[in-house]
N, C-alpha and C. Protein backbone atom coordinates (compact mmCIF):
# COMPACT_ATOMS: atom_id res chain seq x y z
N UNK A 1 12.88 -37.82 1.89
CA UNK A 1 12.53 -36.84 2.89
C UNK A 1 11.04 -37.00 3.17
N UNK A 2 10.61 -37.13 4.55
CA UNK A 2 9.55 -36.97 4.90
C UNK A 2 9.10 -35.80 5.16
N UNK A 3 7.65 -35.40 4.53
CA UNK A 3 6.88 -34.30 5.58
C UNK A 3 5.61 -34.80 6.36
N UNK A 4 5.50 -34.41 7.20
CA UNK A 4 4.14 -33.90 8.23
C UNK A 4 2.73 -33.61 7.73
N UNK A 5 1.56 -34.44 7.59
CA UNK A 5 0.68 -33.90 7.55
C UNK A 5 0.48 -32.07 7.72
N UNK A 6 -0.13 -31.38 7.13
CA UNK A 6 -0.08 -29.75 7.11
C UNK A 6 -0.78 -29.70 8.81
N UNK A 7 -1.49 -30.34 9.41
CA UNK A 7 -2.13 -30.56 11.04
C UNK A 7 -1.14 -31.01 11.90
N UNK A 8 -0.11 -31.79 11.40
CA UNK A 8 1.17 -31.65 12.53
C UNK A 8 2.08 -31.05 12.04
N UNK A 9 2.03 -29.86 12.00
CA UNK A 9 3.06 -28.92 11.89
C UNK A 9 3.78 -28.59 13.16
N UNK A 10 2.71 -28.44 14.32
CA UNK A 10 3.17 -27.91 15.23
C UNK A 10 3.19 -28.85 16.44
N UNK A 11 2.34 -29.52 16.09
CA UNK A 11 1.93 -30.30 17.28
C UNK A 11 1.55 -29.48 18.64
N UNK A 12 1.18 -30.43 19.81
CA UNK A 12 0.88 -29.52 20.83
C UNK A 12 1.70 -29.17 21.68
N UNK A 13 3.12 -29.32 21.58
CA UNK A 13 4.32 -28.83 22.09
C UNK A 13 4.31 -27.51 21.43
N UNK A 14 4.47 -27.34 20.09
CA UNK A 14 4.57 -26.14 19.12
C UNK A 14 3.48 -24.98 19.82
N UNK A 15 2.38 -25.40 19.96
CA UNK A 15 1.41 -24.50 20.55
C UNK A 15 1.69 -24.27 21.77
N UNK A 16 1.77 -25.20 22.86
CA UNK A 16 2.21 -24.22 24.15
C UNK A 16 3.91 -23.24 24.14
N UNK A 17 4.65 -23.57 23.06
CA UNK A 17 5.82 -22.81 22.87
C UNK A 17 5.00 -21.51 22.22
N UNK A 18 3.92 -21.35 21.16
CA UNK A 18 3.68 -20.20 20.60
C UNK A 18 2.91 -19.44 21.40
N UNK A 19 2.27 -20.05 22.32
CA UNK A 19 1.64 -19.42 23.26
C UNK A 19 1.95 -18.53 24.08
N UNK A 20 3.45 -19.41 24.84
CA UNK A 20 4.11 -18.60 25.88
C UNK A 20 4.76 -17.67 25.10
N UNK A 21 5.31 -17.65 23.86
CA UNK A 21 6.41 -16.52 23.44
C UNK A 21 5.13 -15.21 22.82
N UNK A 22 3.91 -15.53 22.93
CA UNK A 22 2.96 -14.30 22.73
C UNK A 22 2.40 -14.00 24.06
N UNK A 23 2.80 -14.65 24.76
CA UNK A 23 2.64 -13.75 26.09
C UNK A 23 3.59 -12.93 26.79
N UNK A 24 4.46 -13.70 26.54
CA UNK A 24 6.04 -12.97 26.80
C UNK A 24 5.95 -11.62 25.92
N UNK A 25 5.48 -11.33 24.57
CA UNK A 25 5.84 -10.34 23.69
C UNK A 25 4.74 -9.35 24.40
N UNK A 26 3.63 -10.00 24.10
CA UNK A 26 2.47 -8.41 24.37
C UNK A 26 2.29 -8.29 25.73
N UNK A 27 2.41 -9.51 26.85
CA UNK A 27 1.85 -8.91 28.11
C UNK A 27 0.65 -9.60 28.53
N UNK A 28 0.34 -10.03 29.42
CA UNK A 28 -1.12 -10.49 29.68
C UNK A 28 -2.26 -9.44 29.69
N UNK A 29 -1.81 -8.06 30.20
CA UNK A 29 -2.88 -7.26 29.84
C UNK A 29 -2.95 -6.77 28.64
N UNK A 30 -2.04 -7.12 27.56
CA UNK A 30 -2.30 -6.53 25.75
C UNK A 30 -3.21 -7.76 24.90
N UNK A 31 -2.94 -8.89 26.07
CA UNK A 31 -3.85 -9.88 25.09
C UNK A 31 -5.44 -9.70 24.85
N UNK A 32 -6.28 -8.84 25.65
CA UNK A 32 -7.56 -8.73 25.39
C UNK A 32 -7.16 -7.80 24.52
N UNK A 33 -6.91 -6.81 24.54
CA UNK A 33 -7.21 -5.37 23.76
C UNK A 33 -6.77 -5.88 22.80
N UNK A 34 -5.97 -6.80 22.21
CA UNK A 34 -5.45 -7.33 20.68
C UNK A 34 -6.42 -8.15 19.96
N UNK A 35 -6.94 -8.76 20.92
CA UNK A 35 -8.32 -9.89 21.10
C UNK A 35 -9.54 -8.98 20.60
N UNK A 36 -9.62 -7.83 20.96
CA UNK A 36 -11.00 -7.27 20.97
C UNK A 36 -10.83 -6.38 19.57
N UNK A 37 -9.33 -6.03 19.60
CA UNK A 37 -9.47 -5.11 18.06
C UNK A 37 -9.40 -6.31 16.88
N UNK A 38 -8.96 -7.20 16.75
CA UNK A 38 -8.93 -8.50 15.88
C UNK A 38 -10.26 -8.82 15.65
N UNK A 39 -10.96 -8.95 17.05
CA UNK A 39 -12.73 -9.14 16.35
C UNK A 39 -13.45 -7.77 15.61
N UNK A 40 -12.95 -6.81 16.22
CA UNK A 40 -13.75 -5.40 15.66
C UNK A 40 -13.27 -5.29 14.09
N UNK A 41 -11.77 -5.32 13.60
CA UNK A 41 -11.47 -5.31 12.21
C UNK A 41 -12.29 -6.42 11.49
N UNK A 42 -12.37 -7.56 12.10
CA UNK A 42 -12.84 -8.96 11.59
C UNK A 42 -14.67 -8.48 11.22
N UNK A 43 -15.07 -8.11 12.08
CA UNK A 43 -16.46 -7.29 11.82
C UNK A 43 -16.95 -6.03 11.02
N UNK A 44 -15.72 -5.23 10.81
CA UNK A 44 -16.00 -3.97 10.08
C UNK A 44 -15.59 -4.88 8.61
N UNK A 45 -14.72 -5.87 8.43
CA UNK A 45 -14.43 -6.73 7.04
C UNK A 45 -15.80 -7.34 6.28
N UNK A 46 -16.51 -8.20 7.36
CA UNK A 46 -17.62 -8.34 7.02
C UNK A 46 -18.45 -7.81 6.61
N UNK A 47 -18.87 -6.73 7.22
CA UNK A 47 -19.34 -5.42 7.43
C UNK A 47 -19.76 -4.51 5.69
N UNK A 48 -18.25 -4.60 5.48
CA UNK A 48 -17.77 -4.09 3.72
C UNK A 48 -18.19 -5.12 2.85
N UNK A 49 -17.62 -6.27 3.08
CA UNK A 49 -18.17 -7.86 2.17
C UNK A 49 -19.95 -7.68 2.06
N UNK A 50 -20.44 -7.10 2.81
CA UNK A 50 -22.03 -7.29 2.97
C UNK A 50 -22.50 -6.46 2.40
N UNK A 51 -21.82 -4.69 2.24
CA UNK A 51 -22.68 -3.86 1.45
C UNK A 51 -22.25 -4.01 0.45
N UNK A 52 -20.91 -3.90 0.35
CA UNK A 52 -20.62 -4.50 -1.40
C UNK A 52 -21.43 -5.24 -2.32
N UNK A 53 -21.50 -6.06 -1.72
CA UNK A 53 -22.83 -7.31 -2.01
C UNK A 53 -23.94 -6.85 -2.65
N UNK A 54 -24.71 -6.18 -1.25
CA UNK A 54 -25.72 -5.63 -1.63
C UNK A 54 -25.59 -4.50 -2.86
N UNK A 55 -24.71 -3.78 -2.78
CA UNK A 55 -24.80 -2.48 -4.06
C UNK A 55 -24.71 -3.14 -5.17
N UNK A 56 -23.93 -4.54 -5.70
CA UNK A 56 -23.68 -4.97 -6.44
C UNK A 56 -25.00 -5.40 -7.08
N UNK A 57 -25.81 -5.86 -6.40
CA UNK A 57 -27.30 -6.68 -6.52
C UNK A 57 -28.38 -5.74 -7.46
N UNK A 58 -27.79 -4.30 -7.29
CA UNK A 58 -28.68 -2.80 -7.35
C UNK A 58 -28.51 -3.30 -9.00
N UNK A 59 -27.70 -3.35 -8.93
CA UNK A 59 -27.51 -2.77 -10.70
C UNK A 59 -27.06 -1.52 -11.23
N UNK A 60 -26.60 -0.74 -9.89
CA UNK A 60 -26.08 0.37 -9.98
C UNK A 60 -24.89 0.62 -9.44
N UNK A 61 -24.06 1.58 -10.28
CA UNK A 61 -22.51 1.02 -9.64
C UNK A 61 -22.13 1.72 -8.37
N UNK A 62 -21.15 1.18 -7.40
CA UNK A 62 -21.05 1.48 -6.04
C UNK A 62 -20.37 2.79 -6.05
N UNK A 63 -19.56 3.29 -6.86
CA UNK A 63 -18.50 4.78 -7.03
C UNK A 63 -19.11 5.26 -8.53
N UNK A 64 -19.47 6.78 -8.20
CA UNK A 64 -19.90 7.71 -9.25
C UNK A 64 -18.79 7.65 -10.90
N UNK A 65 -19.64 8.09 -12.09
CA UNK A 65 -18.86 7.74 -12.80
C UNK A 65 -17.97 9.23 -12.92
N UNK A 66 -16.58 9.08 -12.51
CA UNK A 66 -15.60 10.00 -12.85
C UNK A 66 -15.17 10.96 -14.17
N UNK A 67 -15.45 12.15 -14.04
CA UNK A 67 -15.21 13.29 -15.18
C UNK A 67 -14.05 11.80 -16.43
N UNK A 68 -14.06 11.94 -18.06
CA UNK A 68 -12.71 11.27 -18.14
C UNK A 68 -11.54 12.13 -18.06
N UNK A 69 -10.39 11.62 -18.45
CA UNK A 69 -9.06 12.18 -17.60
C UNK A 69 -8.69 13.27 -18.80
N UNK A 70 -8.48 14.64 -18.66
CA UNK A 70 -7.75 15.51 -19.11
C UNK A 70 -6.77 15.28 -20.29
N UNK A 71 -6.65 15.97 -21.04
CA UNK A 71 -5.00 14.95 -22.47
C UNK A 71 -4.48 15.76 -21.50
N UNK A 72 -3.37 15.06 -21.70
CA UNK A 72 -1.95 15.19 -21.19
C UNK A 72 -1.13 15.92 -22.26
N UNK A 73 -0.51 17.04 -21.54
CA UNK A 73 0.18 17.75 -22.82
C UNK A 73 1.77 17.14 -22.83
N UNK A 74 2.62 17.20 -23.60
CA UNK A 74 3.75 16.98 -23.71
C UNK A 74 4.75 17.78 -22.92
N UNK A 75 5.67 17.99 -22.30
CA UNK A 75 6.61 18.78 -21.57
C UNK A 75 7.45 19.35 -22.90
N UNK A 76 7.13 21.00 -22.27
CA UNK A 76 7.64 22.03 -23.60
C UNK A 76 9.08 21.50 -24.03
N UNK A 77 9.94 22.17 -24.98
CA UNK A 77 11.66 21.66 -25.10
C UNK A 77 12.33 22.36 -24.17
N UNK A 78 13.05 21.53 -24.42
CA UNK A 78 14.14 22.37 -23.78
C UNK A 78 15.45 23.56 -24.55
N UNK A 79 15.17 24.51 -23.95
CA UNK A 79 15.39 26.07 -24.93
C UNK A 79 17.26 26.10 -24.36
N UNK A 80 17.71 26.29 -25.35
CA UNK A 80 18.97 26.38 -25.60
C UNK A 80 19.79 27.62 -25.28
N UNK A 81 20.62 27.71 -24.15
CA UNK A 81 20.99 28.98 -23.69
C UNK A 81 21.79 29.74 -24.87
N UNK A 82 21.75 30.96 -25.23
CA UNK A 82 22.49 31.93 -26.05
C UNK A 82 24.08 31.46 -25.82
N UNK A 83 24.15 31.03 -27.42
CA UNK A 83 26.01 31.38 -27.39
C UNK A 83 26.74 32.40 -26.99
N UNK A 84 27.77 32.35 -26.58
CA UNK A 84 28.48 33.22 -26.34
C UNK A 84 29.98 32.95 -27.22
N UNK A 85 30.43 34.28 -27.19
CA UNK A 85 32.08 34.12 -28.27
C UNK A 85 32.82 35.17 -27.95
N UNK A 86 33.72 34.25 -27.27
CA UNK A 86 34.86 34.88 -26.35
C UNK A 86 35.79 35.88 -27.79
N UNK A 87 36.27 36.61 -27.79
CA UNK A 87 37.27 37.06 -28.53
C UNK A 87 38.70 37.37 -28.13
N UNK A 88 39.23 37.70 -28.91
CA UNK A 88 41.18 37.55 -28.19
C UNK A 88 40.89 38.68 -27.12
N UNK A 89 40.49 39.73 -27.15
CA UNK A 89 41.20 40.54 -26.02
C UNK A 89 40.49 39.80 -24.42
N UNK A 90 39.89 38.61 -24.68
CA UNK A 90 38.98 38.38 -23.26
C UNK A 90 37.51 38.98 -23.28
N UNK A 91 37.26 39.65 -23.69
CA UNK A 91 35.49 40.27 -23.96
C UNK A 91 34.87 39.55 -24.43
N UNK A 92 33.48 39.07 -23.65
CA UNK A 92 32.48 38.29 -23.92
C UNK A 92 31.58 38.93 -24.69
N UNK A 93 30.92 38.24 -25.30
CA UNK A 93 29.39 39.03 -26.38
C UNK A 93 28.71 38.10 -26.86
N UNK A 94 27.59 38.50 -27.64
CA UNK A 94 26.69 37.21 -28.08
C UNK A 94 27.54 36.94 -29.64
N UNK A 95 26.82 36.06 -29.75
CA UNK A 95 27.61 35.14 -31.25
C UNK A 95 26.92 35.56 -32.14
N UNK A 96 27.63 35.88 -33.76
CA UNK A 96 27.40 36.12 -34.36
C UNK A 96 27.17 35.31 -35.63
């Protein structure tokens, strides 16, 4: 079995087929506004990568240090409803 260099995957048939079926899907007028939010996420990413960076450089940590966590208590038992003891005539009562 042969494969394809990972660069001819598609070749340039593949690309004008992926082309037209993303124009067909969003529309010619959804392709900017998809275009323009793709660069804005792509910039607010950077954006985070860069102060991160920088806080890291501080020597001081980026999130306050958190109270530690509470003990955890165990869940009480579980309490056992009162017997009951039927007797011959049919009259219910507690058990003796």
């Amino acid at each position: 079995m042969h494969f394809a260099p990972p660069a001819e995957i598609f070749g340039m048939d593949g690309i004008i087929v992926l082309v037209v079926v993303v124009l067909v899907l969003f529309g010619s007028t959804q392709i900017p506004k998809l275009a323009r939010s793709l660069g804005s996420a792509q910039k607010e990413f950077k954006k985070g990568l860069d102060e991160g960076s920088s806080e890291d450089g501080k020597g001081t940590p980026a999130v306050a240090q958190a109270a530690p966590p509470a003990a955890v208590q165990p869940a009480p038992a579980p309490v056992a409803p009162p017997a009951v003891q039927v007797n011959v005539e049919g009259q219910t009562g507690p058990a003796s």
